[in-house]
Protein backbone atom coordinates (compact mmCIF):
# COMPACT_ATOMS: atom_id res chain seq x y z
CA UNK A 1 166.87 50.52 86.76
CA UNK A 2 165.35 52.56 89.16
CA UNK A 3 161.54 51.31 88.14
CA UNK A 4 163.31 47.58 88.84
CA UNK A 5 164.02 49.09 92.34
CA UNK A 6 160.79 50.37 92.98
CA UNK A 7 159.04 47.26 91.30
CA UNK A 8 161.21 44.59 93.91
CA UNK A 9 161.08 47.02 97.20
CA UNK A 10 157.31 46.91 96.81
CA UNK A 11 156.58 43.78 98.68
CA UNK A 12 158.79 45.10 101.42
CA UNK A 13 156.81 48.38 101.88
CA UNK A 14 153.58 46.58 101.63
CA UNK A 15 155.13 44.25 104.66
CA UNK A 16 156.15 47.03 106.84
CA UNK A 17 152.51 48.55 106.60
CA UNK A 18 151.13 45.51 107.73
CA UNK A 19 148.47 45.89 111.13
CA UNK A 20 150.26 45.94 114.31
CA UNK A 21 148.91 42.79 115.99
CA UNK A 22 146.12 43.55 118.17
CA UNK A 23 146.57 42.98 121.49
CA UNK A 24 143.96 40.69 124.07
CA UNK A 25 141.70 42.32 126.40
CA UNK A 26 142.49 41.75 129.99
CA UNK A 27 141.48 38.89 131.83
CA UNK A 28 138.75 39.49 134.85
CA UNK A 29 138.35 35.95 135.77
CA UNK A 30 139.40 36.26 139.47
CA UNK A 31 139.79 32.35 140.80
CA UNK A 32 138.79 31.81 144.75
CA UNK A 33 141.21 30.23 147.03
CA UNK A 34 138.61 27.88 148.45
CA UNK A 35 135.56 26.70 147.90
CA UNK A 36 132.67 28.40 150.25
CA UNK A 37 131.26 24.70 151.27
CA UNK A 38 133.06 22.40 152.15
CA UNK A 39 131.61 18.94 152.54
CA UNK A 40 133.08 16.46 155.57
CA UNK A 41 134.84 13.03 154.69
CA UNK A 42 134.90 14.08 151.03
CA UNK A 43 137.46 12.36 149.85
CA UNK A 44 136.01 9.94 147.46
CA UNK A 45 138.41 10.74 144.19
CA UNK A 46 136.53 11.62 140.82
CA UNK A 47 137.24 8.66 138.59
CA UNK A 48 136.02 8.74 134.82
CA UNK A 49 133.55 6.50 135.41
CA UNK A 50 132.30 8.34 138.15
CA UNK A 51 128.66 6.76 138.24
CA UNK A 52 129.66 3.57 139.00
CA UNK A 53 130.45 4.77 142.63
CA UNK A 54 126.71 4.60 143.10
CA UNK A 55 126.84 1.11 143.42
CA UNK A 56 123.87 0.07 140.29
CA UNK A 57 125.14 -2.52 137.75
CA UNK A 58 121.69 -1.43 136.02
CA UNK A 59 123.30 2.62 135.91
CA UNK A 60 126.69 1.40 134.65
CA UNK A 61 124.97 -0.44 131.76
CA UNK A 62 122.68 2.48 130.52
CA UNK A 63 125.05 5.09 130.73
CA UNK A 64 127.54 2.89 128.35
CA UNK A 65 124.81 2.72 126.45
CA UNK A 66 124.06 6.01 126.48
CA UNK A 67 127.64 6.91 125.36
CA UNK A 68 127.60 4.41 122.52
CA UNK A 69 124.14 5.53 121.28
CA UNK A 70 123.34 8.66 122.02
CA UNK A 71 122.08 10.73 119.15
CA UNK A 72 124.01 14.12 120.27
CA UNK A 73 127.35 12.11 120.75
CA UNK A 74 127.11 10.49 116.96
CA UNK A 75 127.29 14.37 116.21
CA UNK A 76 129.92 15.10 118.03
CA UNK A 77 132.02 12.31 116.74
CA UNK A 78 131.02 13.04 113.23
CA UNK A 79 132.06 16.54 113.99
CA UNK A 80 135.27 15.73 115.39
CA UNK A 81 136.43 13.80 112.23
CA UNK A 82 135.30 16.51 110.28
CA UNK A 83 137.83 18.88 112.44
CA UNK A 84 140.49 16.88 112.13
CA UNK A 85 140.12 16.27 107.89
CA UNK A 86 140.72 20.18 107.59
CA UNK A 87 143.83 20.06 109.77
CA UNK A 88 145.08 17.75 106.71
CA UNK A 89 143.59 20.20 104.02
CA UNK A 90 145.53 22.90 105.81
CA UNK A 91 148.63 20.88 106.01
CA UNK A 92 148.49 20.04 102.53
CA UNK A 93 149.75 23.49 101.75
CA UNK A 94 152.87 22.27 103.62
CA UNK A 95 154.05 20.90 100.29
CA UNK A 96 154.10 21.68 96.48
CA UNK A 97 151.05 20.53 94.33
CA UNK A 98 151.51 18.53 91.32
CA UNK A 99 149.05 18.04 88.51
CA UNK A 100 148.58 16.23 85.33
CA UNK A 101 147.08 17.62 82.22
CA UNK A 102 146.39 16.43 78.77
CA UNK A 103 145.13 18.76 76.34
CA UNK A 104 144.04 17.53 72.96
CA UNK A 105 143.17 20.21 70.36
CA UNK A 106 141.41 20.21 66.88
CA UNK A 107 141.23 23.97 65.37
CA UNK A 108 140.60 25.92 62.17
CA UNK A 109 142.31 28.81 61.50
CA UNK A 110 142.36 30.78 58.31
CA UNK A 111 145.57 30.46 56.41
CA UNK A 112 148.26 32.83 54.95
CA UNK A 113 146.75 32.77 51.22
CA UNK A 114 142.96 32.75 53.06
CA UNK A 115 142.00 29.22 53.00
CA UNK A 116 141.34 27.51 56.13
CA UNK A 117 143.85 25.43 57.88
CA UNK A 118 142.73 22.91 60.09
CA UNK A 119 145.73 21.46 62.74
CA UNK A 120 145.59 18.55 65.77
CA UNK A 121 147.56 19.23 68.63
CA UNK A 122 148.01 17.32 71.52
CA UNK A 123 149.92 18.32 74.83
CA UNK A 124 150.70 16.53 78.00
CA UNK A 125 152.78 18.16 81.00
CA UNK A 126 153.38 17.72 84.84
CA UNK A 127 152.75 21.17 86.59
CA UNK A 128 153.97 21.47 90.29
CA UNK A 129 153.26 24.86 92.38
CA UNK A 130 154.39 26.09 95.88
CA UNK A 131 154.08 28.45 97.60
CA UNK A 132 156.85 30.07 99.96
CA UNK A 133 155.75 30.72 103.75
CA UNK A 134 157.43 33.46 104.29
CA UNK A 135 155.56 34.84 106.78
CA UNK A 136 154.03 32.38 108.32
CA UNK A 137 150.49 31.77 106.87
CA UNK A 138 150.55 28.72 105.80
CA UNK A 139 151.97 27.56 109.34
CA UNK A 140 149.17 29.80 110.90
CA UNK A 141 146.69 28.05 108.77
CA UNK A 142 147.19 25.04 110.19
CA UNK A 143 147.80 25.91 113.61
CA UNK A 144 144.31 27.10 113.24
CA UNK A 145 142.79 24.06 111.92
CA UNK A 146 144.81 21.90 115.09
CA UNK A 147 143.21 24.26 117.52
CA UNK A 148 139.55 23.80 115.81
CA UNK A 149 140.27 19.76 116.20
CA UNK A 150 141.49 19.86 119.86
CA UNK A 151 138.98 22.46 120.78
CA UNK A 152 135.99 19.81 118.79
CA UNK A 153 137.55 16.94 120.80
CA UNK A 154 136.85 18.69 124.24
CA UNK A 155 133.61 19.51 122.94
CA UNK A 156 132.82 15.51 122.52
CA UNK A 157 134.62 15.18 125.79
CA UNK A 158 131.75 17.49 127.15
CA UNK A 159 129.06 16.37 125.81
CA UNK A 160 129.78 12.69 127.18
CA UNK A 161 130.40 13.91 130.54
CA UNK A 162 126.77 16.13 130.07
CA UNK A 163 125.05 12.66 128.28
CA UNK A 164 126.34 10.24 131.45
CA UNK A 165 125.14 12.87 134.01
CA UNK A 166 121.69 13.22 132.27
CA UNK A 167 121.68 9.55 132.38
CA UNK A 168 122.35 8.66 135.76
CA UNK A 169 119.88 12.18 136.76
CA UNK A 170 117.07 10.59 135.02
CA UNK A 171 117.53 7.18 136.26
CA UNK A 172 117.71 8.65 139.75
CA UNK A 173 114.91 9.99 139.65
CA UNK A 174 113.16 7.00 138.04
CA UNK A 175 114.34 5.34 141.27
CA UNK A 176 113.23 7.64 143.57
CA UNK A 177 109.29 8.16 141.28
CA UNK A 178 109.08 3.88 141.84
CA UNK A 179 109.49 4.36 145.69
CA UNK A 180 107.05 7.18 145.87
CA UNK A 181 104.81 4.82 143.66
CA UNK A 182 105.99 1.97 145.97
CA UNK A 183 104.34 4.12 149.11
CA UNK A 184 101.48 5.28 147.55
CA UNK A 185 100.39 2.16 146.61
CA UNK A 186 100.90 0.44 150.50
CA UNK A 187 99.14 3.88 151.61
CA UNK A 188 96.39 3.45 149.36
CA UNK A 189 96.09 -0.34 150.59
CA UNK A 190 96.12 0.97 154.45
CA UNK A 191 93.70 3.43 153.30
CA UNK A 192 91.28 1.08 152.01
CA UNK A 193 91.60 -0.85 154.99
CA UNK A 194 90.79 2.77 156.95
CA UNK A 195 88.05 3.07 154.86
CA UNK A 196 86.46 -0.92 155.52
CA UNK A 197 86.77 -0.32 158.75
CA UNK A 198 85.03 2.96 158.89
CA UNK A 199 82.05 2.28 157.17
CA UNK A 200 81.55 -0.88 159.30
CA UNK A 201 81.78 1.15 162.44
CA UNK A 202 79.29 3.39 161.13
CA UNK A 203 77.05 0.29 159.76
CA UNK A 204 76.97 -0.67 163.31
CA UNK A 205 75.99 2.60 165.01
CA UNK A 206 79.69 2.94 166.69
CA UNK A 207 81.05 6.07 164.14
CA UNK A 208 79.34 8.47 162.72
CA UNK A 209 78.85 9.15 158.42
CA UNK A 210 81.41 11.99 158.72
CA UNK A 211 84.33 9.94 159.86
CA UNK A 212 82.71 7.22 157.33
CA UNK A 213 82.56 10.05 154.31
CA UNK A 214 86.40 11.21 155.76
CA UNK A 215 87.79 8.34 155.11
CA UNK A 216 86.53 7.92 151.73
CA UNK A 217 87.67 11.13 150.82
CA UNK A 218 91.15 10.18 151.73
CA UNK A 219 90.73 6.62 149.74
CA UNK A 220 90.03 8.48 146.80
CA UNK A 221 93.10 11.43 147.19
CA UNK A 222 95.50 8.76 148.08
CA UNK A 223 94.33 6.44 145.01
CA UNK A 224 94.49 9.64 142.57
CA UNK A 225 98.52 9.68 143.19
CA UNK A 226 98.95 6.59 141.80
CA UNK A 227 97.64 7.23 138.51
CA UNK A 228 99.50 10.15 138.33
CA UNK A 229 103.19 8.84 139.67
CA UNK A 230 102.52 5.92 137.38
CA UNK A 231 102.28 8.58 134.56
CA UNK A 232 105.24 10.32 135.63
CA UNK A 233 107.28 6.89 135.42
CA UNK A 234 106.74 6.71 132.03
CA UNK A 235 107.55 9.93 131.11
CA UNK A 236 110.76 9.44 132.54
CA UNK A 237 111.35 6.15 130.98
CA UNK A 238 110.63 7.67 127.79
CA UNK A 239 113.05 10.19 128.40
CA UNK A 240 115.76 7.57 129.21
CA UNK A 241 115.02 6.09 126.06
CA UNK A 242 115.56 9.44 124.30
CA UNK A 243 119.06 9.85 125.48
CA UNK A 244 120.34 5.99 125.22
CA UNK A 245 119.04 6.09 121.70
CA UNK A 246 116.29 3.17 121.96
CA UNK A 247 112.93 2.79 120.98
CA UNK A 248 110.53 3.40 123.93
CA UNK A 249 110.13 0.61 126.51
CA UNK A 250 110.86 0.28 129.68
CA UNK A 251 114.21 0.91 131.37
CA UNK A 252 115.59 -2.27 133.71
CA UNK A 253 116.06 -1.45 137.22
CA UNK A 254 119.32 -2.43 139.61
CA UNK A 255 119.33 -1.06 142.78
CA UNK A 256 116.57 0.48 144.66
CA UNK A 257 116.93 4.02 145.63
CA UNK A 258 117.16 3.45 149.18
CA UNK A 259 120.21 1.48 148.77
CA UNK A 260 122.23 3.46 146.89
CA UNK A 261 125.12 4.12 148.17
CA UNK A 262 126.12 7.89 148.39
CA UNK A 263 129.77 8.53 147.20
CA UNK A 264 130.79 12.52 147.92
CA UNK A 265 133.99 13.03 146.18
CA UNK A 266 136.92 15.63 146.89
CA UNK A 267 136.12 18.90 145.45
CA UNK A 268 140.10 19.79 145.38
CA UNK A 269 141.18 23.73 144.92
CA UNK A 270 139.11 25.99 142.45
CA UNK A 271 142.41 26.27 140.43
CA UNK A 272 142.69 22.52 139.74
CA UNK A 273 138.94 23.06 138.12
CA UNK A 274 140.73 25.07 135.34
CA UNK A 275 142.20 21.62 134.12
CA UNK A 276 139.34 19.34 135.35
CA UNK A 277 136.61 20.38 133.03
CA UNK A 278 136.43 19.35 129.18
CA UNK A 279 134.15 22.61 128.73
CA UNK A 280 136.85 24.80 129.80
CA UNK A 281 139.19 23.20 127.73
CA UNK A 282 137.13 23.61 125.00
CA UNK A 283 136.62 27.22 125.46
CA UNK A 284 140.89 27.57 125.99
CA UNK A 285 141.33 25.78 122.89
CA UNK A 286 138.92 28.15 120.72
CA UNK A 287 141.17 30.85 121.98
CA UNK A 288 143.88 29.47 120.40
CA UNK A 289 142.39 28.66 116.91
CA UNK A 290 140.99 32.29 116.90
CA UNK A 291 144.24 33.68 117.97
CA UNK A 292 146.16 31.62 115.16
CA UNK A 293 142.80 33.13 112.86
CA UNK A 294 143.70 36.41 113.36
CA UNK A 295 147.32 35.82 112.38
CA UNK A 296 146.56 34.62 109.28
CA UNK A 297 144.16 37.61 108.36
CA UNK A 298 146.95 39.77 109.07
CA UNK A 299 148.97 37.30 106.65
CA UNK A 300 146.85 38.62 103.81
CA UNK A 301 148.26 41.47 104.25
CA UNK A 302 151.67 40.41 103.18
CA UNK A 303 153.04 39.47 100.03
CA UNK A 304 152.62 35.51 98.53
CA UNK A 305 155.52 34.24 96.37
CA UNK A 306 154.26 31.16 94.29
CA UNK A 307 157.36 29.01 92.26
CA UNK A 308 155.90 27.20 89.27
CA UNK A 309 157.19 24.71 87.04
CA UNK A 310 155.57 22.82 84.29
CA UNK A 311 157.34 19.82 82.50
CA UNK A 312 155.16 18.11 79.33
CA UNK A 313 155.52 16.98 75.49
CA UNK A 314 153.72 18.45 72.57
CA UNK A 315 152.94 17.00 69.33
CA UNK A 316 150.48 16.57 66.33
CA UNK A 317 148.63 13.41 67.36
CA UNK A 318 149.03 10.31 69.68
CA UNK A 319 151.34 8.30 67.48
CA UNK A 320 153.74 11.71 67.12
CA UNK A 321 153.46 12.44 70.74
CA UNK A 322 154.98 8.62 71.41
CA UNK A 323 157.25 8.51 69.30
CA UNK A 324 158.88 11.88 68.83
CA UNK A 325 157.35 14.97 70.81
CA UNK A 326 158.16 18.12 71.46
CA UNK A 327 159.82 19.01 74.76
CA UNK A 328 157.87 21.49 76.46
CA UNK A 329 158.83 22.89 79.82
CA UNK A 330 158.90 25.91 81.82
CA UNK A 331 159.60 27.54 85.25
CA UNK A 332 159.23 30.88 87.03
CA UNK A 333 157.69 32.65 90.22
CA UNK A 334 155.04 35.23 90.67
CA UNK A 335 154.62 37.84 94.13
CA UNK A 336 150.97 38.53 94.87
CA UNK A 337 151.05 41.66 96.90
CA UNK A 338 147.51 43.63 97.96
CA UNK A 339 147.97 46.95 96.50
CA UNK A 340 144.62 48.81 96.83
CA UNK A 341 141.08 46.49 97.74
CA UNK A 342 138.94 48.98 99.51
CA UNK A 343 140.30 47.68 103.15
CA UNK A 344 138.75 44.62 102.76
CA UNK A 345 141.44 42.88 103.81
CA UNK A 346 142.23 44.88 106.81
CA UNK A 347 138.43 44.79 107.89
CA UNK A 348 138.90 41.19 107.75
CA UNK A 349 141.37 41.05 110.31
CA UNK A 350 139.65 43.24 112.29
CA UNK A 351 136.83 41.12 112.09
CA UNK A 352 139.32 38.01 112.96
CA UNK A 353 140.82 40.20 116.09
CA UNK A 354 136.72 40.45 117.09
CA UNK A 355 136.08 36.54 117.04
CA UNK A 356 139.44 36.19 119.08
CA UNK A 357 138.21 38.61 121.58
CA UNK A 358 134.81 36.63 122.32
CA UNK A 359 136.87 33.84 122.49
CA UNK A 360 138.23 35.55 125.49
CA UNK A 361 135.02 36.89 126.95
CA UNK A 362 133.45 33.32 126.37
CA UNK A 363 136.20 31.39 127.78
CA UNK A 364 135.78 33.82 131.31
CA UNK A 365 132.05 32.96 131.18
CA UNK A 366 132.82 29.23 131.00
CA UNK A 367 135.29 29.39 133.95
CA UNK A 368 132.97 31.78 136.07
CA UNK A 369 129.65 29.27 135.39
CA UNK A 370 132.19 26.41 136.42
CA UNK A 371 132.90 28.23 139.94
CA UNK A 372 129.40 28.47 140.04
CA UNK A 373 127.84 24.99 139.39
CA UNK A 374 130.81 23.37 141.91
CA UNK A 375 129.51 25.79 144.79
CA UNK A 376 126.15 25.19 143.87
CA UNK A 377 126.48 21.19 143.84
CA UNK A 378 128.70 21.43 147.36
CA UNK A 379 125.78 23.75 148.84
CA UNK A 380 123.19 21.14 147.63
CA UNK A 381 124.68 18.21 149.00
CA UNK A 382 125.86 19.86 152.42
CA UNK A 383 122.12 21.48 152.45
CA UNK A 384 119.88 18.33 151.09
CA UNK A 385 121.99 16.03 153.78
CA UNK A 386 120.69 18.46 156.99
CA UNK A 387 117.48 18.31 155.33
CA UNK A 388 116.71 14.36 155.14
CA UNK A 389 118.40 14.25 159.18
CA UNK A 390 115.46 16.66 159.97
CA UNK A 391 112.83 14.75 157.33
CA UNK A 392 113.81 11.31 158.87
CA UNK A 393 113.21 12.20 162.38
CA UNK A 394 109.91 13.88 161.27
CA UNK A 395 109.43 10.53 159.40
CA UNK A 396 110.09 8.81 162.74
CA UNK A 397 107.90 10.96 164.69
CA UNK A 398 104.91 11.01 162.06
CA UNK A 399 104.87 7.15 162.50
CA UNK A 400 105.01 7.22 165.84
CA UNK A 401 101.82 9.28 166.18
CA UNK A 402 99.86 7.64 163.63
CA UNK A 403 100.76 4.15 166.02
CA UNK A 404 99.26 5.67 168.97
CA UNK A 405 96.63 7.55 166.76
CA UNK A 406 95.57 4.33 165.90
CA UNK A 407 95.49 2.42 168.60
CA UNK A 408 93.76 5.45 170.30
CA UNK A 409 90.89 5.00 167.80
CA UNK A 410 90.48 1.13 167.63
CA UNK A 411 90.43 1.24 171.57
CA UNK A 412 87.65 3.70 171.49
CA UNK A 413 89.15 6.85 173.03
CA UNK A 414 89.33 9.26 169.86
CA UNK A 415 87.26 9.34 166.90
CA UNK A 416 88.76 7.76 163.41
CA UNK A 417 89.37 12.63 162.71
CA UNK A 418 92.64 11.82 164.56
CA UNK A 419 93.70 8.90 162.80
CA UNK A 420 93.02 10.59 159.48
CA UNK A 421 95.41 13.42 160.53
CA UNK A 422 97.81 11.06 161.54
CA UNK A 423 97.61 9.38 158.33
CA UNK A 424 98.18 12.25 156.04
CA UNK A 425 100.78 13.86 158.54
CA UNK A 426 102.82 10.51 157.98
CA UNK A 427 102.31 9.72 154.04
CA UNK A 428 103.62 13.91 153.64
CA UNK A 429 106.63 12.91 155.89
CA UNK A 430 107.60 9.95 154.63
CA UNK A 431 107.04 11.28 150.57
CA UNK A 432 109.11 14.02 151.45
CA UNK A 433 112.00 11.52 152.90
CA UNK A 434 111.87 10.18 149.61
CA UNK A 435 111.78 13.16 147.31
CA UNK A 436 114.98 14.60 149.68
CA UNK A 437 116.64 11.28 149.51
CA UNK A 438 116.36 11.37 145.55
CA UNK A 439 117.44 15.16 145.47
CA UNK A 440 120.06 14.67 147.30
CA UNK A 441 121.83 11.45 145.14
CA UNK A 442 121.05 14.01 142.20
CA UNK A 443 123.06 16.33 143.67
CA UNK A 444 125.95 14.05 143.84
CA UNK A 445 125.89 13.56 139.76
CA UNK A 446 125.70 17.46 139.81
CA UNK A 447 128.62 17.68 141.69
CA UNK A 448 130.57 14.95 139.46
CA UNK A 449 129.73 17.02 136.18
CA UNK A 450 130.96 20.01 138.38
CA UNK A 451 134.19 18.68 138.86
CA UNK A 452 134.36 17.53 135.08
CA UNK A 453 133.80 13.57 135.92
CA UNK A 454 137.17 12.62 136.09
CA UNK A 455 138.54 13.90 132.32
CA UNK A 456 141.91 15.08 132.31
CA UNK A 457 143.20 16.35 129.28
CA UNK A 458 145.21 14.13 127.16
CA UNK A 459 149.23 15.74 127.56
């Protein structure tokens, strides 16, 4: 009786040793109260299709195809269903398993008086199994595998928001490498003209071969940019083509850069960023499945009770087993309970209490580089916008010298030197207009992916 005692009270003993859960580390994500830049009249709401604010039919159509396409997104997607097939493998658990089995059998054996006996036997039975969650494994389980899913799903969420934010990047700057092609090629014209002109003063005694040999030199720096923005417009069309999933080819153009429009939305508090950004709830949601990880390593721990039951016929061959078989059945229960394994399974659950804790650490790096990008995308735009005021007026002013510059040197009153200055002082201005102008609308697709482009979790 007592050995019955001891045999049944086992389980329990092994239960109350179980590992005390293992507590989180502390938190030392500190969230500002406002953001350090704050941009005027931004007010412009972050809407999931946040590119179309830029006002480019030709944007909105490659970034839908970029998101129907895209190589990395396929993944994700594939991922995702994967995710979401182990929640019902997990689930499955939920409820008893039933199996069929048919066992035919043709043996020798050797007989009483030693001469062989050969028999047929053939057996067919239904077998269910369960298991009871007692302490909450199974339920564990599949609170894991949920987690895993919902944590994959942000991770598609964020790798959308990252493909439509490359897109409309690169076909920014597309824009903005066909308007510095645009100038070079009128400056290269003008130069040429420079350049005509030049060498016929000089063929009639009015110049002299430096200004002449000048102005050939700049013909021949101004027509080397060409070339080499023309190469650079490829490139980027290739690259296009690498994230829309095409062939290469050339990419269709809406809009030209300097009509844009140039939508600033609200930035909101840093706390509403917590909920804003797919990434972060990505990152929450691997907490979660880790957490729910760990609890089911320190399941292991813990005894399993399995209930079996097997219900089948037995008889000597097909036309016995149809026509009168033997009943066969049986039930019972077994309790699995870890007795001595070298502390593997407590290792393991430290191991699971490890993963859980980067979970932690890597959610507070996701939330810290979110604080980050937002400030760095408001400084951008509030920094890039007092740039191009001060490159437009030098714009302005650059033209406005090379006018009089000009007219200076085709009324005879300074030699074709001054012109040249003015020339190169105005192409620099105005490229650098355009390089700030593109910068700066590529600062307002950093500041959408900031702000998570309008995804808000699903409730």
């Amino acid at each position: 009786m007592k050995r019955r005692l001891v045999v049944l009270a086992a389980p329990l003993v092994l239960a109350a040793c179980a590992m005390a859960p293992q507590p989180a580390p502390p938190s030392s994500v500190t969230v500002p109260v406002a953001w350090r830049t704050t941009l005027p009249g931004a007010n412009a709401s972050v809407e999931r299709d946040w590119w179309r604010a830029f006002g480019d039919p030709a944007l909105d159509a490659l970034v839908q195809q970029a998101q129907a396409n895209n190589g990395d997104l396929k993944i994700a997607r594939a991922r995702l269903q994967e995710y979401q097939a182990r929640i019902r493998v997990a689930d499955s658990a939920r409820l008893p398993a039933l199996n069929l089995s048919l066992a035919p059998t043709r043996a020798r054996a050797i007989g009483p008086q030693g001469t062989p006996v050969e028999s047929t036997s053939l057996v067919g039975a239904v077998q269910a199994s369960y298991e009871l969650d007692l302490f909450g494994r199974v339920a564990n389980t599949v609170e894991s595998a949920r987690f895993e899913a919902l944590s994959q799903e942000a991770a598609l969420e964020a790798a959308a928001l990252a493909v439509a934010a490359n897109t409309a990047s690169g076909y920014l700057n597309l824009l903005g490498l066909d308007a510095q092609l645009a100038l070079a090629k009128a400056t290269l014209a003008s130069r040429e003209r420079s350049y005509n002109l030049a060498r016929h003063q000089f063929e009639v005694g009015y110049s002299s071969r430096l200004e002449m040999s000048q102005a050939e030199a700049e013909l021949h720096a101004t027509a080397g940019t060409v070339p080499q923005l023309e190469r650079q417009v490829a490139q980027q069309e290739q690259a296009l083509n690498l994230l829309l999933g095409a062939s290469p080819g050339a990419i269709a153009r809406g809009t030209d850069l300097l009509s844009l429009r140039e939508p600033t939305p609200g930035a909101g508090l840093p706390s509403e960023l917590l909920r804003r950004r797919p990434d972060i709830a990505q990152a929450e949601q691997a907490i979660a499945a880790a957490d729910a990880s760990l609890a089911v390593a320190r399941d292991a721990l813990l005894p399993s009770i399995r209930l079996t039951a097997s219900l089948g016929a037995g008889a000597g061959g097909i036309t016995q087993l149809l026509r009168s078989p033997t009943e066969l059945w049986s039930i019972g229960g077994s309790v699995l309970a870890p007795l001595f394994d070298a502390g593997r399974l407590r290792a393991q659950a430290e191991i699971a209490g490890t993963v859980r804790d980067r979970a932690i650490y890597g959610y507070e790096t996701v939330v810290r580089t979110a604080f980050a990008e937002t400030e760095n995308a408001l400084a951008s735009i509030d920094g890039l916008q007092r740039q191009l005021v001060e490159a437009e007026a030098r714009r302005a002013a650059a033209g406005e010298v090379l006018r009089v510059a000009h007219n200076r040197y085709t009324n005879g009153y300074a030699s074709y030197l001054e012109e040249l200055d003015a020339q190169r002082t105005a192409f620099s201005a105005d490229l650098a207009a355009l390089q700030l102008r593109t910068s700066l609308l590529a600062a307002h697709v950093d500041l959408y992916r900031a702000l998570g482009g309008g995804w808000t979790p699903a409730p």
